[in-house]
Protein backbone atom coordinates (compact mmCIF):
# COMPACT_ATOMS: atom_id res chain seq x y z
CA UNK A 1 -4.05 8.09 -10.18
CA UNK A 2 -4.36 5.67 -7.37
CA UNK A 3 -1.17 3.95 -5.83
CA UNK A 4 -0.63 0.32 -6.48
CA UNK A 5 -1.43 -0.99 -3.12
CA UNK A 6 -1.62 -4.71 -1.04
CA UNK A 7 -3.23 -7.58 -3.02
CA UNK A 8 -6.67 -7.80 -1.80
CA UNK A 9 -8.82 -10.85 -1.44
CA UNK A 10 -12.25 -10.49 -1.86
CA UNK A 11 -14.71 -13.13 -1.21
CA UNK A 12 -18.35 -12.06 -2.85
CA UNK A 13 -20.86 -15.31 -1.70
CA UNK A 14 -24.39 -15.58 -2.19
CA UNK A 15 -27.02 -17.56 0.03
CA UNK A 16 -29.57 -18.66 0.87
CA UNK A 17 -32.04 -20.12 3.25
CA UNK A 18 -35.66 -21.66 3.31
CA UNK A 19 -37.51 -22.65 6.31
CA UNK A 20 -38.58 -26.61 6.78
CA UNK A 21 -41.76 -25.88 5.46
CA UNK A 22 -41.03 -24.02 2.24
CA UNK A 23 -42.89 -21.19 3.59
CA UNK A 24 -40.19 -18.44 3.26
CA UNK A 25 -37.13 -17.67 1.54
CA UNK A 26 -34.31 -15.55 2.91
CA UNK A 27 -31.10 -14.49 0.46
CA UNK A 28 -28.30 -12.36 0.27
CA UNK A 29 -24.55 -11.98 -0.48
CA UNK A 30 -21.78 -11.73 1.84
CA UNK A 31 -18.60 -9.51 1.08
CA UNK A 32 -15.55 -10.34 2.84
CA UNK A 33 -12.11 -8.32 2.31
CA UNK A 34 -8.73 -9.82 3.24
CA UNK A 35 -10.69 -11.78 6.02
CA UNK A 36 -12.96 -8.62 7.87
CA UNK A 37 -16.89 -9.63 6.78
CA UNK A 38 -18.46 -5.76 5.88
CA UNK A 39 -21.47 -5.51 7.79
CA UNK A 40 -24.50 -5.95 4.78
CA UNK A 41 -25.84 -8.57 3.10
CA UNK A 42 -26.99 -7.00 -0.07
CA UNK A 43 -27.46 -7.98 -3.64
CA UNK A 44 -27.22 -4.35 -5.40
CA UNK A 45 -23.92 -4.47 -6.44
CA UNK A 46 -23.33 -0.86 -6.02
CA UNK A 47 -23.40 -1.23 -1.87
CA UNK A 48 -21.22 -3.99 -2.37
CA UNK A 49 -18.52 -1.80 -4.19
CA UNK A 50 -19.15 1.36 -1.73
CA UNK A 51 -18.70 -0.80 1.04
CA UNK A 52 -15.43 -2.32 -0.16
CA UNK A 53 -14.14 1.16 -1.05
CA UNK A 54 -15.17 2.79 2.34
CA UNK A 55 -13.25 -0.23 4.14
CA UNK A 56 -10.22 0.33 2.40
CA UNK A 57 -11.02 4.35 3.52
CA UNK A 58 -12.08 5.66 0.12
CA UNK A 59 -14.63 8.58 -0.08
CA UNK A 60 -16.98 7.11 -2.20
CA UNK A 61 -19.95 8.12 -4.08
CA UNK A 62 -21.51 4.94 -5.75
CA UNK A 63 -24.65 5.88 -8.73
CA UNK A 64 -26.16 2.95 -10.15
CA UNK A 65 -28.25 3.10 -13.17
């Protein structure tokens, strides 16, 4: 069982960006826990939760089906 810890505030946005000329399209999300910005911009949901869980210094094995 995991101890009840700190409230954490995660903020989960997703962007994106197209050039003035329509020609490309750039997107991602950005994960951001109690303020520190994790360093990927991914969609798959599964690197969002290992990151978050290796932040907080859990050993973390993530399998997405």
């Amino acid at each position: 069982m995991i101890k009840k810890k700190e409230k954490l505030k995660i903020e989960i946005e997703q962007w994106s960006h197209s050039c003035g000329d329509g020609c490309c399209l750039t997107y991602g999300t950005t994960t951001t826990v109690n303020g520190v910005e994790m360093p990927l911009d991914n969609e798959d949901t599964g690197t969002i939760v290992e990151m978050i869980l290796q932040h907080l210094g859990y050993e973390v094995e993530v399998n997405s089906y």
